[in-house]
Protein backbone atom coordinates (compact mmCIF):
# COMPACT_ATOMS: atom_id res chain seq x y z
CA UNK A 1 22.25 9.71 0.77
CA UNK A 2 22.08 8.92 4.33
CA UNK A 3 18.55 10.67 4.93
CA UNK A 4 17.09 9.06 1.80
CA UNK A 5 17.86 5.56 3.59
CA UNK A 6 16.36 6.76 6.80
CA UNK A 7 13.17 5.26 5.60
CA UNK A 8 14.11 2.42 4.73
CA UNK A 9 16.28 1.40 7.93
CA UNK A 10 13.07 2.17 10.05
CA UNK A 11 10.79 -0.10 7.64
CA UNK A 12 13.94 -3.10 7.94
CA UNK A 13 14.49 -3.05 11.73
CA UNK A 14 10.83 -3.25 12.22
CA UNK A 15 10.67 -6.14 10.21
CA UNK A 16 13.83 -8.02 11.42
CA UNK A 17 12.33 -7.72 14.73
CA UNK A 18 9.84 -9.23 13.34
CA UNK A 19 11.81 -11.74 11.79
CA UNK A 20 13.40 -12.90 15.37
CA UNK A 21 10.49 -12.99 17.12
CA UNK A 22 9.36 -15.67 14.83
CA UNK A 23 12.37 -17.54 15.24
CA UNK A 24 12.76 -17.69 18.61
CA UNK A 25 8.49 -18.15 18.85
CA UNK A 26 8.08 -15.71 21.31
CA UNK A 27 4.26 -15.18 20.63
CA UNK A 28 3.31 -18.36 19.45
CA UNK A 29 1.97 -20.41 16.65
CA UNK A 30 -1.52 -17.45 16.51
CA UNK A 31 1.12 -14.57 16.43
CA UNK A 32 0.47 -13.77 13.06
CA UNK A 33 -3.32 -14.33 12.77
CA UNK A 34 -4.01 -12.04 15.93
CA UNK A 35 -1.47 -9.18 14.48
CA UNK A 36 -3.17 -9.42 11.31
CA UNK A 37 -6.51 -9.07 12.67
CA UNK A 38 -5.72 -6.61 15.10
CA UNK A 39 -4.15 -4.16 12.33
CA UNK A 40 -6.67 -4.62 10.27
CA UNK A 41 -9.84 -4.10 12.49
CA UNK A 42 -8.56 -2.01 14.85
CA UNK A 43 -5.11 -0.02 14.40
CA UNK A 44 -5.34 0.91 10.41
CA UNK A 45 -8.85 2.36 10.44
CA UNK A 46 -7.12 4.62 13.14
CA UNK A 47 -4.38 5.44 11.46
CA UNK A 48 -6.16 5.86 7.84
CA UNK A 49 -8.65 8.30 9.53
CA UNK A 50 -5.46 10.35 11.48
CA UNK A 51 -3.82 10.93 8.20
CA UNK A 52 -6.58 11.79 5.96
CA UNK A 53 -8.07 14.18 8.34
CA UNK A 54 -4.80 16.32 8.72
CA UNK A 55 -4.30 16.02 5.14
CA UNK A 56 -4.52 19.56 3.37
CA UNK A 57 -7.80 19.81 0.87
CA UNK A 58 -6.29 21.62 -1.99
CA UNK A 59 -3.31 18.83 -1.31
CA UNK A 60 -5.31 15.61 -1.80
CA UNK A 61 -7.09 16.87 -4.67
CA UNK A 62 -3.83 17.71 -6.88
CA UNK A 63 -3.17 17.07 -10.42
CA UNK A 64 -1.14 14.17 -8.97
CA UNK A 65 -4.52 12.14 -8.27
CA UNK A 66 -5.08 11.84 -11.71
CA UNK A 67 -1.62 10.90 -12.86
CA UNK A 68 -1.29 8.41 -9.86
CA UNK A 69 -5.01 7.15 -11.16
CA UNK A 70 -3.58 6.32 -14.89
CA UNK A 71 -0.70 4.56 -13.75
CA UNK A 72 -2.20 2.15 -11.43
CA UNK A 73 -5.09 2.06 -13.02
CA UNK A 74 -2.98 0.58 -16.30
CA UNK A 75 -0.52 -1.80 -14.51
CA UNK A 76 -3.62 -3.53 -12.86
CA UNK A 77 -4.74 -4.11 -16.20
CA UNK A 78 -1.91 -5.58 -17.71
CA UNK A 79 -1.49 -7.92 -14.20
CA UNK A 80 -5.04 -8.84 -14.15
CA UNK A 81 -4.90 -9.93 -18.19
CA UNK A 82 -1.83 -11.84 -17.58
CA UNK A 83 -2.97 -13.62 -14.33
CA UNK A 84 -6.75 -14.18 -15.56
CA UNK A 85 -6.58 -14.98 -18.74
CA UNK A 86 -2.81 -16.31 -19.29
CA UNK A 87 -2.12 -18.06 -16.10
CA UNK A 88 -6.02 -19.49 -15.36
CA UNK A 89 -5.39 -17.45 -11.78
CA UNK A 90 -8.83 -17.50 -9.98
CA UNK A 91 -10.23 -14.06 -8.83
CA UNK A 92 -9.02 -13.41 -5.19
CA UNK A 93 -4.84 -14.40 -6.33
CA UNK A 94 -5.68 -12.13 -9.48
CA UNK A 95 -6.62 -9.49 -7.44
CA UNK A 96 -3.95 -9.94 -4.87
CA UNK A 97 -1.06 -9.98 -7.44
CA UNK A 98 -2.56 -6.84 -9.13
CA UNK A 99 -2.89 -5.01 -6.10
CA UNK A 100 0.87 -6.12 -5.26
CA UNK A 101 1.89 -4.67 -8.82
CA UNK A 102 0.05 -1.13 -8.38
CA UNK A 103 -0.55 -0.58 -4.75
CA UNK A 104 2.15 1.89 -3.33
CA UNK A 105 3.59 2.21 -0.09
CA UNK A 106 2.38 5.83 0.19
CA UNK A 107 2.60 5.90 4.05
CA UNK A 108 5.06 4.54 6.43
CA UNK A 109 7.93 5.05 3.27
CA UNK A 110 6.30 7.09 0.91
CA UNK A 111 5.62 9.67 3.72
CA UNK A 112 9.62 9.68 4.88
CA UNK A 113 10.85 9.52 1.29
CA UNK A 114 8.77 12.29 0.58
CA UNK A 115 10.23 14.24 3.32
CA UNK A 116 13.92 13.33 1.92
CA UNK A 117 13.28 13.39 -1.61
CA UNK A 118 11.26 16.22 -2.29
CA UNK A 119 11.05 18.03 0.75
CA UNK A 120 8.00 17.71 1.99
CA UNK A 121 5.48 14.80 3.50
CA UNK A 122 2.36 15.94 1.76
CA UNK A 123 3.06 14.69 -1.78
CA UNK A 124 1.78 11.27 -0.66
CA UNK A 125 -1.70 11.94 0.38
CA UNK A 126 -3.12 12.43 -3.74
CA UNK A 127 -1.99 8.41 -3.58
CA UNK A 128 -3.34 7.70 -0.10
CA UNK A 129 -6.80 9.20 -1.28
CA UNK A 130 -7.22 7.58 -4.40
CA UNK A 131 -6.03 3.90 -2.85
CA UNK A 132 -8.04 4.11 0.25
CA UNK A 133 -11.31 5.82 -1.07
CA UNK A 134 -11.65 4.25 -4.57
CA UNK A 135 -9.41 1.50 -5.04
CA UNK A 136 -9.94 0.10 -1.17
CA UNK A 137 -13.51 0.05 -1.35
CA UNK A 138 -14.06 -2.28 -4.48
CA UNK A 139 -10.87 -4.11 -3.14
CA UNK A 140 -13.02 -5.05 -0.54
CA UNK A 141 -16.28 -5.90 -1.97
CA UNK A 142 -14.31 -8.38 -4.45
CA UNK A 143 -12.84 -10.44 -2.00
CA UNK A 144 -15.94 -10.40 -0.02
CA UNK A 145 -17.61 -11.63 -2.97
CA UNK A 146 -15.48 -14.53 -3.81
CA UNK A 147 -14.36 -15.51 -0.61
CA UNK A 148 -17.96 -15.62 1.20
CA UNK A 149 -19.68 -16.64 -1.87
CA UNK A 150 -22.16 -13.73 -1.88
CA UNK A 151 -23.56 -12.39 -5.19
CA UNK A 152 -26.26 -9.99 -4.50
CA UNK A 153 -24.98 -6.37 -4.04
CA UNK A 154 -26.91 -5.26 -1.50
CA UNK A 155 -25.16 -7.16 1.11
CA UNK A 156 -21.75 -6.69 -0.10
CA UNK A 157 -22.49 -3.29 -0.46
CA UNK A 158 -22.89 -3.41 3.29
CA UNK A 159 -20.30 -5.09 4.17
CA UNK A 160 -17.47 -3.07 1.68
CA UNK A 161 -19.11 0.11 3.41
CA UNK A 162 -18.92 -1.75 7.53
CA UNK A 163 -15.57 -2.15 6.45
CA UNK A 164 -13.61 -0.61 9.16
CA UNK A 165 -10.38 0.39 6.91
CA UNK A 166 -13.11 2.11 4.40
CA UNK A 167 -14.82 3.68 7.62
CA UNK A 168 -11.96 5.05 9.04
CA UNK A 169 -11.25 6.36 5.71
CA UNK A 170 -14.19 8.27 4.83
CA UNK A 171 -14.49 9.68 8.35
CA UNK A 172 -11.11 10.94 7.67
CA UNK A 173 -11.84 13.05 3.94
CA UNK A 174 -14.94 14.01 5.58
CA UNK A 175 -13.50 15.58 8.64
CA UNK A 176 -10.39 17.03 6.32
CA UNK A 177 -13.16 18.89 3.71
CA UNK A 178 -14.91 20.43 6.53
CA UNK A 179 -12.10 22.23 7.60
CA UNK A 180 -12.65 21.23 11.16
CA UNK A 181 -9.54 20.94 13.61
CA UNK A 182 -9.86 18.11 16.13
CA UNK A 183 -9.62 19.10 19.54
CA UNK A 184 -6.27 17.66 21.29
CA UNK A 185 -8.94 15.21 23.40
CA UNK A 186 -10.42 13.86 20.40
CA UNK A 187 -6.84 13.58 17.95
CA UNK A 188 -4.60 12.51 20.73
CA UNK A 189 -6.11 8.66 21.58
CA UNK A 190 -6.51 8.19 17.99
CA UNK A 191 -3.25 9.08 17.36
CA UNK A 192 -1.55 7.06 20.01
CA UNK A 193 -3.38 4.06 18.32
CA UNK A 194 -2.95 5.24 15.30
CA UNK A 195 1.09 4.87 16.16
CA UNK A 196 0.88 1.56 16.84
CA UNK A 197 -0.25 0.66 13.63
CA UNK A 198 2.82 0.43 10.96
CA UNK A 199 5.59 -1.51 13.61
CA UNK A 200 2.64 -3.87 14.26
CA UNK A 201 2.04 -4.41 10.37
CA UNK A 202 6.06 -4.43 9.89
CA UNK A 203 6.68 -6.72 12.47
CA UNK A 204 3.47 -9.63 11.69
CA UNK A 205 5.05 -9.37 8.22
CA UNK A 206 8.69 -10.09 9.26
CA UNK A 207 7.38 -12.92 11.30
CA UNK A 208 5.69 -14.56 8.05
CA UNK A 209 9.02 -14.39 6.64
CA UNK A 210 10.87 -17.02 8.97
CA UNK A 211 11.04 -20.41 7.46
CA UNK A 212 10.23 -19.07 3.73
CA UNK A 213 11.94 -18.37 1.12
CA UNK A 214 11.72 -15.73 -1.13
CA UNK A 215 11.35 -16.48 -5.12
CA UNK A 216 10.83 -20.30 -3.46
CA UNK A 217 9.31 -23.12 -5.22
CA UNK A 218 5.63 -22.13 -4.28
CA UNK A 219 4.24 -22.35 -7.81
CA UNK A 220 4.04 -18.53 -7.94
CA UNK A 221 7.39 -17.21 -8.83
CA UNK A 222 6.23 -15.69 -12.25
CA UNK A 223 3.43 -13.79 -10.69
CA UNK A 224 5.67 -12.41 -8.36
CA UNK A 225 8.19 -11.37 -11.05
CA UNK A 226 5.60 -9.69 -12.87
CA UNK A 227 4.17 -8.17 -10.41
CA UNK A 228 7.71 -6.95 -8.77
CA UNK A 229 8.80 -5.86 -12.54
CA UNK A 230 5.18 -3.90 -13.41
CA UNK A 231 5.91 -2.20 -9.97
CA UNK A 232 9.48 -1.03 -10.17
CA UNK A 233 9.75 -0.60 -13.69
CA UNK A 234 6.21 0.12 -15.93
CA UNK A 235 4.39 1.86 -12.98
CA UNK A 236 7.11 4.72 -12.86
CA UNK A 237 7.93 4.84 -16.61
CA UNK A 238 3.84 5.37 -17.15
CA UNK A 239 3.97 7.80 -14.39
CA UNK A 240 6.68 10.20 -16.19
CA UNK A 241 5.24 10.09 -19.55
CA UNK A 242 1.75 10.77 -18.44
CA UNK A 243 2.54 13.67 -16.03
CA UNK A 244 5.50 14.82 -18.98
CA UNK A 245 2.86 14.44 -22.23
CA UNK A 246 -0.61 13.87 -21.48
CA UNK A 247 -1.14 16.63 -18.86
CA UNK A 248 2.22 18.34 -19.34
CA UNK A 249 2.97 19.24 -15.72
CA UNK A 250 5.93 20.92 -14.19
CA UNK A 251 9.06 19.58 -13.90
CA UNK A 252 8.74 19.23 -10.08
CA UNK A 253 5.59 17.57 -10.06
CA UNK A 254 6.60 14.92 -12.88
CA UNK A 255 9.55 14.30 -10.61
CA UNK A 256 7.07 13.75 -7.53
CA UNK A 257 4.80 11.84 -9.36
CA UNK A 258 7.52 9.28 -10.71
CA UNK A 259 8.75 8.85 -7.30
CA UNK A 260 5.63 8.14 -5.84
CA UNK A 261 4.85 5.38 -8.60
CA UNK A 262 8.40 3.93 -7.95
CA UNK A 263 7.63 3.84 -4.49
CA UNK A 264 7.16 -0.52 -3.32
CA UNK A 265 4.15 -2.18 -2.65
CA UNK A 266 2.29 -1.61 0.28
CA UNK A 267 2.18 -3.64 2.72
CA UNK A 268 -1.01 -3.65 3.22
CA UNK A 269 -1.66 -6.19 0.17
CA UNK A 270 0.09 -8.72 2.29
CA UNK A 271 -2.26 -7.55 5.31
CA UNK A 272 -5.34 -8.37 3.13
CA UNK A 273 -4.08 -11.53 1.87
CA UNK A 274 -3.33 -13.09 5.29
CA UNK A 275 -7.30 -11.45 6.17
CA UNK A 276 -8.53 -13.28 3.73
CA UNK A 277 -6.43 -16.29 2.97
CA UNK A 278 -5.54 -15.73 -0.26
CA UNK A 279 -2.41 -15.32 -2.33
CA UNK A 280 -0.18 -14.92 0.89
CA UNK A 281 2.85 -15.76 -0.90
CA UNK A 282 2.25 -12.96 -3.88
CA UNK A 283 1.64 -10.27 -1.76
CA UNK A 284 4.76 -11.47 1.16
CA UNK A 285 7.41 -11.50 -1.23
CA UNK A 286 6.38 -8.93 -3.85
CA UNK A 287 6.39 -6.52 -0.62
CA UNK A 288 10.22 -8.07 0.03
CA UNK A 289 11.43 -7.42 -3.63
CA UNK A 290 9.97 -4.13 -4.21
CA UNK A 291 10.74 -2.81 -1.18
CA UNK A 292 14.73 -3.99 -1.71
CA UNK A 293 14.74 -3.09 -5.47
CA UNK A 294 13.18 0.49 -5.35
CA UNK A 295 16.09 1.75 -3.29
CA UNK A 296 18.39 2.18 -6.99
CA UNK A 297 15.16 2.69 -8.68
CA UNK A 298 14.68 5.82 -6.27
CA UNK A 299 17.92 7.38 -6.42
CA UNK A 300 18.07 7.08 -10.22
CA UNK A 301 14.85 8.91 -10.95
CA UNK A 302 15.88 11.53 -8.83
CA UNK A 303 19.33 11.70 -9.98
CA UNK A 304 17.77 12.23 -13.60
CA UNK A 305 14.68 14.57 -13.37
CA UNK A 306 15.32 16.81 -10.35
């Protein structure tokens, strides 16, 4: 019990750190707009291109891509229908709240949990795949389409693929199907920054939590619900009864596949909202509640299928 929880006391004393520095205002009112710009531009391309590149070929493209696939691919449906058509949400908070409902922390908890769970840290990187090369990309050309106001695809096309989380990305499959080892002077800088990148994102997101309130009155507490609920509840449930029915895997890789869906949202969402200044609050405490509520959520899946 103690090991599973190893992940998540990292992920919480990053944050609280976080947390304080905000109250006491040790790096000022621009803390959080200079952390969130500096993660995104500079330390998770770095990171995204360290992990992929290590990542083991016949690993990444698993049965569990597929699986993983369905299962997002069906929660951000039922978000997205909700939010759009229910709700009146505009495009960006539709996409934010989606993304919040089916976008798993695959990395800096997935990979632990992993490790705890199932015994090894590979079983994440089918998820870190599909969400950085397919789901990423259009991500990215959607909010640069409605927040810059561009239409034509040409230059969002540019722009999605200048991206420097989809860069780093790429570079990363590309070097990992190749087969090619990175020499110590090329892997070690990038991995030192690389490093830096998850206590940077932890701790700009506990500072955005000082002075707010979680499930406050911002106008967005059902989206947050929903999106919390799809993610710790549907997302895992579709997960089982794909990987159990529809492609009938093994009893260990349901299991892993479950756990991976149950797994919270990724912070990253919140990183992309506070990039593009859009549905802030969706993404900040969606991250807070999933990330509490999948602890029981966890256990009990494992307790039941392993």
């Amino acid at each position: 019990m103690l090991e599973t929880l190893t992940g998540f006391a990292v992920v919480g004393v990053a944050i609280l750190v976080g947390f304080v520095l905000g109250r006491i205002d040790l790096l000022g009112a621009d803390a959080r707009t200079v952390l969130s710009r500096l993660t995104f531009f500079v330390l998770s391309p770095f990171l995204l291109f360290v992990v992929l590149s290590q990542a083991d070929v016949h690993t990444l493209f698993s049965a569990l891509l597929p699986v993983s696939a369905v299962a997002a691919l069906v929660v951000f449906a039922v978000y997205a229908v909700v939010a759009r058509f229910v709700w009146r949400r505009d495009v960006a908070e539709t996409l934010v709240g989606a993304l919040a409902a089916g976008q798993v922390n695959s990395n800096n908890i997935g990979i632990p949990l992993s490790l705890y769970l199932l015994g090894s840290a590979a079983y994440p990187a089918p998820v870190i795949l599909l969400q950085l090369l397919v789901f990423t990309p259009i991500t990215m050309a959607i909010f640069e389409a409605v927040t810059t106001g561009q239409r034509r695809p040409f230059p969002i096309l540019r722009r999605t693929l200048t991206n420097p989380i989809v860069v780093g990305s790429v570079l990363g499959v590309a070097v990992s199907l190749s087969g090619w080892k990175l020499p110590p002077i090329l892997l070690d800088p990038a991995q030192l920054i690389a490093n830096a990148c998850v206590p940077i994102l932890l701790i700009s997101y506990g500072i955005s939590l000082y002075g707010q309130r979680v499930l406050g009155p911002s106008g967005r507490r059902r989206d947050i619900v929903l999106a919390s609920a799809l993610k710790l509840v549907v997302m895992p449930f579709i997960a089982w009864a794909v990987a159990r029915f529809l492609f009938q895997l093994p009893a260990h890789d349901v299991l892993i596949v479950t756990v991976l869906a149950a797994l919270p949202t990724a912070q990253n969402v919140f990183n992309y909202a506070q990039r593009f200044d859009v549905g802030e609050t969706i993404a900040r405490d969606t991250v807070f509640v999933t990330t509490l509520g999948c602890v029981p959520i966890l256990l009990g899946i494992t307790f039941l299928l392993a």
